[in-house]
N, C-alpha and C. Protein backbone atom coordinates (compact mmCIF):
# COMPACT_ATOMS: atom_id res chain seq x y z
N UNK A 1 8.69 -38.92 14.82
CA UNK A 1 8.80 -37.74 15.64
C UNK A 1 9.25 -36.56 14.77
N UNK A 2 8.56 -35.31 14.91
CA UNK A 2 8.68 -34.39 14.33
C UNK A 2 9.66 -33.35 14.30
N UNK A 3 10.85 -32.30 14.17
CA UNK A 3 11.73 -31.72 13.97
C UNK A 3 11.17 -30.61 14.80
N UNK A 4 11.71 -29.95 15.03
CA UNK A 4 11.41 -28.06 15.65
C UNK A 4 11.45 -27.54 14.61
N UNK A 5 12.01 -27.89 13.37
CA UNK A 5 11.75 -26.75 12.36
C UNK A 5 10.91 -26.97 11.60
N UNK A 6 10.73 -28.19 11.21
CA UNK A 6 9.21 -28.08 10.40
C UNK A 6 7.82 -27.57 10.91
N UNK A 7 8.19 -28.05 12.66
CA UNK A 7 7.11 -27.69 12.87
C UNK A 7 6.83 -26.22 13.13
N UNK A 8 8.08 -25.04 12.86
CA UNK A 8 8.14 -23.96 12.97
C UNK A 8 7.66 -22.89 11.85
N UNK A 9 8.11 -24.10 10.82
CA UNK A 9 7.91 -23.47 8.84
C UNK A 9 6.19 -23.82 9.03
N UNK A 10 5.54 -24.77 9.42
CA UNK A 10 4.63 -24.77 9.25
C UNK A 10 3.51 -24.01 9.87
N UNK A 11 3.78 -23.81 11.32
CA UNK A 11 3.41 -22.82 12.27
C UNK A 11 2.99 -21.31 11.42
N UNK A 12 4.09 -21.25 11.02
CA UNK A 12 4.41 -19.40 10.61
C UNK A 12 3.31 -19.09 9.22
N UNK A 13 3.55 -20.25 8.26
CA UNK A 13 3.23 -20.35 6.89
C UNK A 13 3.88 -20.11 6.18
N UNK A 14 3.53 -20.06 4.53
CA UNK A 14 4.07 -19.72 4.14
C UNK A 14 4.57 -18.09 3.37
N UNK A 15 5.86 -17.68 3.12
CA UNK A 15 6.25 -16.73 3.72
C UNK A 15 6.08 -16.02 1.95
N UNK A 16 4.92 -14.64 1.83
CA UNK A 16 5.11 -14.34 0.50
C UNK A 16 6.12 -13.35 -0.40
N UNK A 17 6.83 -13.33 -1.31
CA UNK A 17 7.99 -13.08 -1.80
C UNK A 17 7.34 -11.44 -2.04
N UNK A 18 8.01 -10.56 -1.51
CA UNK A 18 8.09 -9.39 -1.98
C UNK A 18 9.24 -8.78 -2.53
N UNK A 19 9.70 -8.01 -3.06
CA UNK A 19 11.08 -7.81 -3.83
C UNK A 19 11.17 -6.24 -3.23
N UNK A 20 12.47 -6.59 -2.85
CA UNK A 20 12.69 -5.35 -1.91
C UNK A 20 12.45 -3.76 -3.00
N UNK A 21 11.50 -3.04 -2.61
CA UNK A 21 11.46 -1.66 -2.71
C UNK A 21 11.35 -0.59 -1.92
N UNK A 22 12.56 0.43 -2.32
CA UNK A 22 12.60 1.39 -1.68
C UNK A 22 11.39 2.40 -1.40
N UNK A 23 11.47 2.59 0.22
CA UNK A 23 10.13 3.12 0.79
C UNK A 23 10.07 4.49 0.65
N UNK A 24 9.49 5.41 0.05
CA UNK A 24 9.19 6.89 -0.31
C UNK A 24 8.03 7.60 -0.35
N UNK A 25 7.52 7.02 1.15
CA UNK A 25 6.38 7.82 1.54
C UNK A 25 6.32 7.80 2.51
N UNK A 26 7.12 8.57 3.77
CA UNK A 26 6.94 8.62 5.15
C UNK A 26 5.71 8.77 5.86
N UNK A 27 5.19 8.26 7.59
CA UNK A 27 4.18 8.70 7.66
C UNK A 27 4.41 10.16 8.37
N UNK A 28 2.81 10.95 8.20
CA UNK A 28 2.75 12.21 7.71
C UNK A 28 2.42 12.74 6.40
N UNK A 29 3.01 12.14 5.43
CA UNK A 29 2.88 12.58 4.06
C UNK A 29 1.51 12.48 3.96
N UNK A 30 1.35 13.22 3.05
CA UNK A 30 0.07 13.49 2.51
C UNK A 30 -0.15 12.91 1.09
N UNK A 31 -0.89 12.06 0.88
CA UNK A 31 -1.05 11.54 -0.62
C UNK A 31 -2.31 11.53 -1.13
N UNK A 32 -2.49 11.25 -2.36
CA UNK A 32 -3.78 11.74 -3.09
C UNK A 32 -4.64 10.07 -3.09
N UNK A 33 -5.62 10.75 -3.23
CA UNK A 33 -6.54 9.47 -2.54
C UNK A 33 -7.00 8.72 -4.23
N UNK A 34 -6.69 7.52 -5.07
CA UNK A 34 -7.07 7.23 -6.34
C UNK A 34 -8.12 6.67 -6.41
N UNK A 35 -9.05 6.30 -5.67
CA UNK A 35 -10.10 5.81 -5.90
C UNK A 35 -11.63 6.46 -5.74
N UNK A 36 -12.79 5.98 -6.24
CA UNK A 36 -13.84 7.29 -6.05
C UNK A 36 -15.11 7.02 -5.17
N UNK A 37 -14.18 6.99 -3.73
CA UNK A 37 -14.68 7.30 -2.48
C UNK A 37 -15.42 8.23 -2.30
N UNK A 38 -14.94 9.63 -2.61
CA UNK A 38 -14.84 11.04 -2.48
C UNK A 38 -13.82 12.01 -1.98
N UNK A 39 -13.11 10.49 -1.20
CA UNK A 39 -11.75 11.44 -0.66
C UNK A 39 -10.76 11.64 -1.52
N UNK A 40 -10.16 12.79 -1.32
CA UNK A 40 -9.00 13.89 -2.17
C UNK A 40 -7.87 13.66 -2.02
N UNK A 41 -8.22 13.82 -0.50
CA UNK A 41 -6.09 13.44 0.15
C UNK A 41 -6.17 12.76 1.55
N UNK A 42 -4.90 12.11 1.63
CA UNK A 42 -5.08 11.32 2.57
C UNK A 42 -3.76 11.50 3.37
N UNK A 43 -3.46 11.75 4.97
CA UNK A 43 -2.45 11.51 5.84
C UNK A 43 -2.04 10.09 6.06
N UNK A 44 -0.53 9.76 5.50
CA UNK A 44 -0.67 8.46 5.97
C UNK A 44 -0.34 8.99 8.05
N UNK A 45 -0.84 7.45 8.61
CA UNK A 45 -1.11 7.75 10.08
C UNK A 45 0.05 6.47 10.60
N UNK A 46 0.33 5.41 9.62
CA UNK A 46 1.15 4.44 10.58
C UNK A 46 1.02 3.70 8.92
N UNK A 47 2.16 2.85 9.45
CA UNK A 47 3.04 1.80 8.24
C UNK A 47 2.47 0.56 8.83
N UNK A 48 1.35 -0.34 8.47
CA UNK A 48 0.97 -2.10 8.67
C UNK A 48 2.21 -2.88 8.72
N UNK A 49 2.87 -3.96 9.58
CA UNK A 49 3.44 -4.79 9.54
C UNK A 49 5.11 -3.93 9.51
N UNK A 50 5.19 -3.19 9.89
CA UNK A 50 6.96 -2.19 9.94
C UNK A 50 7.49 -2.72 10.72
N UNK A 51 8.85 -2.98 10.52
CA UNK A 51 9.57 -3.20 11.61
C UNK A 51 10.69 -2.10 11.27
N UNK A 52 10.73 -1.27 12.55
CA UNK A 52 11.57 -0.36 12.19
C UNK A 52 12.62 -0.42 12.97
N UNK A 53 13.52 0.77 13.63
CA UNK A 53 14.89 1.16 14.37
C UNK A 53 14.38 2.53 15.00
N UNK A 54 15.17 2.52 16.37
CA UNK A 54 14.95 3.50 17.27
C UNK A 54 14.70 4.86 16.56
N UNK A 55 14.14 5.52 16.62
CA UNK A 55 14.19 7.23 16.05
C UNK A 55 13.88 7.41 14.43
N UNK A 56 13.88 6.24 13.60
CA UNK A 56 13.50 6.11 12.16
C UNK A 56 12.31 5.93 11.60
N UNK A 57 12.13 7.31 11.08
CA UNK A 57 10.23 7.21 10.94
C UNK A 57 9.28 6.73 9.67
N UNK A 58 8.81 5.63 10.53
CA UNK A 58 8.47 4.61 9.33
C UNK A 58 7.92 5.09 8.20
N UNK A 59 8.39 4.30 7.20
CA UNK A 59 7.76 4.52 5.78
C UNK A 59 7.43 3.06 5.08
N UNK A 60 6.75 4.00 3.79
CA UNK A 60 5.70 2.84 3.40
C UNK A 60 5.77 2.93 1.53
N UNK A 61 6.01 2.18 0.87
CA UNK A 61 6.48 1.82 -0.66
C UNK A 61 4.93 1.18 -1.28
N UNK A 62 5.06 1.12 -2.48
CA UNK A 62 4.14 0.62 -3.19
C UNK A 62 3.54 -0.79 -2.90
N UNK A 63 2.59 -1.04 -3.16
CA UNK A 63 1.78 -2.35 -2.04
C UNK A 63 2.00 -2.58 -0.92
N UNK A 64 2.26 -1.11 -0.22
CA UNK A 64 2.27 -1.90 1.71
C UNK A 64 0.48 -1.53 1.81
N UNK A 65 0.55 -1.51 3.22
CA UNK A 65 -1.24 -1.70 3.46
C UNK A 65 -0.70 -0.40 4.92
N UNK A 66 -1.29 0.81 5.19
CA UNK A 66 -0.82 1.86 5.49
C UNK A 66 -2.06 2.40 6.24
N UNK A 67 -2.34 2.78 7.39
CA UNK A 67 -3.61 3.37 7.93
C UNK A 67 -3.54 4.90 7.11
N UNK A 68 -4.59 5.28 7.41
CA UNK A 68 -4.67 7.04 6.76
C UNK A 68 -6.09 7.83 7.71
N UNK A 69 -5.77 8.94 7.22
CA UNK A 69 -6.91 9.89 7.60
C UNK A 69 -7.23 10.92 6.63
N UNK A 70 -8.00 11.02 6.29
CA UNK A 70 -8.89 11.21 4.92
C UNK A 70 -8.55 13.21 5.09
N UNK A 71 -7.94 13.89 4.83
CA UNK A 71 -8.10 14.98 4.93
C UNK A 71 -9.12 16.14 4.22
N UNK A 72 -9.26 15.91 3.45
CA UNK A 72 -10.16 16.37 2.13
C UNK A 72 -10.94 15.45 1.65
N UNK A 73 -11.84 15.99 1.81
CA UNK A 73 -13.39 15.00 0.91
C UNK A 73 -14.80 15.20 2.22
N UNK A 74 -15.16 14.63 1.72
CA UNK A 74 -16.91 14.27 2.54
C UNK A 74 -16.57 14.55 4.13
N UNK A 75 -17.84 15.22 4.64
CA UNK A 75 -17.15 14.95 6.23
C UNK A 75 -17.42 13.60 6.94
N UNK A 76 -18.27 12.82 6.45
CA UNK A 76 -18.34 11.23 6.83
C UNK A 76 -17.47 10.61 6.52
N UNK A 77 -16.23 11.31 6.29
CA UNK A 77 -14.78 10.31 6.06
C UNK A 77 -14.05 11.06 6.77
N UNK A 78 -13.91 12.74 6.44
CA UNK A 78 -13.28 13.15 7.40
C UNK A 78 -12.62 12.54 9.21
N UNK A 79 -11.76 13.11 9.39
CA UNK A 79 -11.16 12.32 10.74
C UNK A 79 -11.24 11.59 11.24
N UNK A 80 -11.53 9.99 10.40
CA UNK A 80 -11.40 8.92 10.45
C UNK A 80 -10.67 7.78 9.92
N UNK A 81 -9.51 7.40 10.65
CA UNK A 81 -8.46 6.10 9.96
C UNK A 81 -9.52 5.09 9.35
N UNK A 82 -8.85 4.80 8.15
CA UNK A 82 -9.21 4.02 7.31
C UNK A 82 -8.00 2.89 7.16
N UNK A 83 -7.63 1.86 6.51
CA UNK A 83 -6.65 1.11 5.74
C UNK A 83 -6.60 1.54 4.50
N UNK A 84 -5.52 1.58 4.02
CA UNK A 84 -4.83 1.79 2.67
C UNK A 84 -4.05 1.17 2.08
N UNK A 85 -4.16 0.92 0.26
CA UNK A 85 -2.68 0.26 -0.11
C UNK A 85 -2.27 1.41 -0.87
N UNK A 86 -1.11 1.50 -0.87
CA UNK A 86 -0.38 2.65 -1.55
C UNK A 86 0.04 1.95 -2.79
N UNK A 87 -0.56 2.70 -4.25
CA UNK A 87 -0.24 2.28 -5.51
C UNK A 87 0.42 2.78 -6.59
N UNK A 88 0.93 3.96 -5.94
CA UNK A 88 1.80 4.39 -6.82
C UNK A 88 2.80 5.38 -5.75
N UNK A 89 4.36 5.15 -6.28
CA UNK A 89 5.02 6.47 -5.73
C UNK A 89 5.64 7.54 -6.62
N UNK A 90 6.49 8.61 -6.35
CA UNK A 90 7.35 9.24 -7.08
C UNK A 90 8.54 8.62 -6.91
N UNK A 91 8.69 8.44 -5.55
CA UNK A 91 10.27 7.49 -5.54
C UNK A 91 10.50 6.46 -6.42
N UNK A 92 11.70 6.31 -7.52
CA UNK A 92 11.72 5.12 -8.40
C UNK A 92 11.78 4.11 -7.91
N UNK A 93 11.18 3.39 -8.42
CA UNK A 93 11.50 1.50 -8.17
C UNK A 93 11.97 0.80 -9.34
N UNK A 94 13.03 0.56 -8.49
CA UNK A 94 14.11 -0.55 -9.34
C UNK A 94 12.93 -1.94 -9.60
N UNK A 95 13.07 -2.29 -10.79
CA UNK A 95 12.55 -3.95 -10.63
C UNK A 95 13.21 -4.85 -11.27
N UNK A 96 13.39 -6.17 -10.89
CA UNK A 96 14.29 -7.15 -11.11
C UNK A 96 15.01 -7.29 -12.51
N UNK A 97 14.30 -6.67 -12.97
CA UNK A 97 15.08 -6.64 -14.93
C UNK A 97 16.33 -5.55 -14.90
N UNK A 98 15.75 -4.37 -14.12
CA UNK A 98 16.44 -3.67 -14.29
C UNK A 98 16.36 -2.03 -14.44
N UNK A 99 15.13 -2.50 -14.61
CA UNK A 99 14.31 -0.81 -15.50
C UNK A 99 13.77 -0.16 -13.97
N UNK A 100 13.85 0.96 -14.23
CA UNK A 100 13.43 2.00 -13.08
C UNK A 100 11.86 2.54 -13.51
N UNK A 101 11.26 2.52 -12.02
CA UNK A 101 9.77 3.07 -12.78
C UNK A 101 9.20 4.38 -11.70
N UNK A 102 9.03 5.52 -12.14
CA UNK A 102 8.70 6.22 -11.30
C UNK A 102 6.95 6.98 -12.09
N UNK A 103 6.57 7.74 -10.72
CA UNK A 103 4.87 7.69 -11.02
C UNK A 103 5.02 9.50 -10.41
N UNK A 104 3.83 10.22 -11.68
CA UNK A 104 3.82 11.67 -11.12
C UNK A 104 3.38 11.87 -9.60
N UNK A 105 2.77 11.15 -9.35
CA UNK A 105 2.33 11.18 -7.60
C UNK A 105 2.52 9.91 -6.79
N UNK A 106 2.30 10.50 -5.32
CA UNK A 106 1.96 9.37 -4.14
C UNK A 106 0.42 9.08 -4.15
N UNK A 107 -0.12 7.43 -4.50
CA UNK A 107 -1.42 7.53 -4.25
C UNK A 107 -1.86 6.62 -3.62
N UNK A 108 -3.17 6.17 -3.27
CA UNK A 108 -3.81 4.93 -2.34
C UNK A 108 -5.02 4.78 -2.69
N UNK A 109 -5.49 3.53 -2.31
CA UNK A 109 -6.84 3.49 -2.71
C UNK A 109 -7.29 3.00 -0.76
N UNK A 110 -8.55 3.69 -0.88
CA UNK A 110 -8.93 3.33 0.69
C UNK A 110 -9.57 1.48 0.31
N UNK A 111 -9.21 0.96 1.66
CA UNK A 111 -10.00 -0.66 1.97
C UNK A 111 -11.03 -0.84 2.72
N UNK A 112 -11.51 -1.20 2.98
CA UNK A 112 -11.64 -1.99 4.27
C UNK A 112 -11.45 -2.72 5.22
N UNK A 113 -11.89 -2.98 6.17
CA UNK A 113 -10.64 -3.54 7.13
C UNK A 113 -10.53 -5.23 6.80
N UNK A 114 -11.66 -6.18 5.82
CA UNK A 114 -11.49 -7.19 5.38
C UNK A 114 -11.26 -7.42 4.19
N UNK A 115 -10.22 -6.10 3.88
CA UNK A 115 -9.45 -6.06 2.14
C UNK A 115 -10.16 -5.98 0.55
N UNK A 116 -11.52 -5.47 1.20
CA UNK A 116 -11.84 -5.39 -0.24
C UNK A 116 -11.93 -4.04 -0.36
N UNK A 117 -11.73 -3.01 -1.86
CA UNK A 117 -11.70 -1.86 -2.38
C UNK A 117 -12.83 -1.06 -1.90
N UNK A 118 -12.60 -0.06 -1.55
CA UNK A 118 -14.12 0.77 -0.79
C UNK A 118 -15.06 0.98 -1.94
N UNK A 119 -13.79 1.96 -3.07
CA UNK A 119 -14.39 2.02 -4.11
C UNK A 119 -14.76 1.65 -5.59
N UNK A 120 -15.63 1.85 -6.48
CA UNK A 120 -15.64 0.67 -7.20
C UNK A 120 -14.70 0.96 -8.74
N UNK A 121 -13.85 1.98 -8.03
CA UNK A 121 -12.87 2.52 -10.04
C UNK A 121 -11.44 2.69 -9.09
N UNK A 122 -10.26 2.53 -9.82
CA UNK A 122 -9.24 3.16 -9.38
C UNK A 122 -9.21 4.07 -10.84
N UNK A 123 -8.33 5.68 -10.28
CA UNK A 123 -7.90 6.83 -11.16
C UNK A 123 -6.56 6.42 -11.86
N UNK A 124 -6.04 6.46 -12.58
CA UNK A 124 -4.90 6.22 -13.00
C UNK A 124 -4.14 5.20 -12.86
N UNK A 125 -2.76 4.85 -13.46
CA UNK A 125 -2.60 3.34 -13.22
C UNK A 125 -1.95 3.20 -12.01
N UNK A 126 -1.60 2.24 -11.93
CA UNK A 126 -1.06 1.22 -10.54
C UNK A 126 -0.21 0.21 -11.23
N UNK A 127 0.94 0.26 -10.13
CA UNK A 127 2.38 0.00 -10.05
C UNK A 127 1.75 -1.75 -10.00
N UNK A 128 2.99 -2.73 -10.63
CA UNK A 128 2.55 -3.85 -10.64
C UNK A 128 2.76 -4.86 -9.93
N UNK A 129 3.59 -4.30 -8.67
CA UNK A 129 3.74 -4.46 -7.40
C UNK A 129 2.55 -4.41 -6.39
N UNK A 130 2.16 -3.33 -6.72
CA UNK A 130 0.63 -3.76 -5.61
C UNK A 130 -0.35 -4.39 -6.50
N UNK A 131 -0.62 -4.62 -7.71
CA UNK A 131 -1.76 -5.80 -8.71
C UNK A 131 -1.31 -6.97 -7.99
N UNK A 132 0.17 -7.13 -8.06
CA UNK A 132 0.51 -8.70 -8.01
C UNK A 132 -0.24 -8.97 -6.39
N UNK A 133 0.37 -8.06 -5.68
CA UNK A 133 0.49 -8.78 -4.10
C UNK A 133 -1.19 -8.27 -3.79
N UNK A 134 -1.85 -7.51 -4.28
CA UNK A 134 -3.56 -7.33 -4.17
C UNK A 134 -4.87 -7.74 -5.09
N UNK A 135 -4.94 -8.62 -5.36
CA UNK A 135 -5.54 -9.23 -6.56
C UNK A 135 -7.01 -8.31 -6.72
N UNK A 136 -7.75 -7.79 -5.79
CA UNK A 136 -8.78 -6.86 -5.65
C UNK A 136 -8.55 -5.36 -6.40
N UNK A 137 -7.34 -5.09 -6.49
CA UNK A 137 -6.81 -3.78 -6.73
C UNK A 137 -6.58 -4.18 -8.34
N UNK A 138 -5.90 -5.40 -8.98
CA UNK A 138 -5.79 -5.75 -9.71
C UNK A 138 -6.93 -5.60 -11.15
N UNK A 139 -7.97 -6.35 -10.45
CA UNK A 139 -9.64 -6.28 -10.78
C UNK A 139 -10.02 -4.94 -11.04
N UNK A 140 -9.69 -3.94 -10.36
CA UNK A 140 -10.84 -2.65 -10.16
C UNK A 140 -9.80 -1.89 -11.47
N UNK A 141 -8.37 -1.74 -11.42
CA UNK A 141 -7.42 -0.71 -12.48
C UNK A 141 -7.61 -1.44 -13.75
N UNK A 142 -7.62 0.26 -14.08
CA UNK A 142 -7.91 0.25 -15.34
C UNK A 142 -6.51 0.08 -16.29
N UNK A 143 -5.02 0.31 -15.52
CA UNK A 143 -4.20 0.39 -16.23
C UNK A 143 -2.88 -0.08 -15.17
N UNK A 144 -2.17 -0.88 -15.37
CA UNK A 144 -0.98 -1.36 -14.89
C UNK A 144 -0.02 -1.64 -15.08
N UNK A 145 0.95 -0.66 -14.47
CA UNK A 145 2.01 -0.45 -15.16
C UNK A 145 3.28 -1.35 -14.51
């Protein structure tokens, strides 16, 4: 006979290790779009998977997965939510060694809604926080920092 908790660990799955980083891109912000979609800039519109607190307006750190709305670029993208992973911030990130890493901009690459890269280059490098936890994003950069 089986336990309630195994059968609870197994239920759920298993659970993947992210290392806490500080979130520094509220939604609203506007961030630059790194991949060559055509889009320029992007509104983030909502934070994937947030759990937030009454009145605290969600935000979203390097490898979350982030809806957007394409502000600049093509009008066949125009005013339409897309998915996003956000790959670089300005806010520093501490990482487990110790070293602080901060990036001249906020950026994203647009997805699709079954996680693969829209487009086929990312612009500049990407934080190694979203390579690890996006193996697709990993593939396409050219540089990872």
């Amino acid at each position: 006979m089986s336990t309630g908790k195994s059968r609870a660990v197994s239920a759920k799955g298993a659970q993947e290790f992210k290392p806490y980083i500080t979130r520094g891109i509220p939604v609203t912000a506007v961030i630059n779009c790194a991949d060559n979609t055509g889009a320029k800039t992007l509104r983030v519109v909502q934070v994937v998977q947030y759990k937030g607190r009454l009145k605290r307006v969600p935000a979203a750190s390097v490898g979350d997965k982030v809806n957007v709305v394409v502000k600049k670029g093509p009008p066949d993208l125009k005013k339409q939510v897309f998915p996003a992973i956000i790959i670089r911030q300005r806010y520093p990130i501490r990482r487990p060694s110790g070293v602080r890493i901060c990036f001249e901009d906020n950026a994203a690459v647009i997805i699709t809604p079954e996680g693969e890269v829209k487009g086929t280059e990312i612009k500049g490098p990407v934080a190694s926080e979203a390579a690890e936890r996006w193996p697709r994003i990993a593939n396409l950069s050219s540089i990872i920092v």
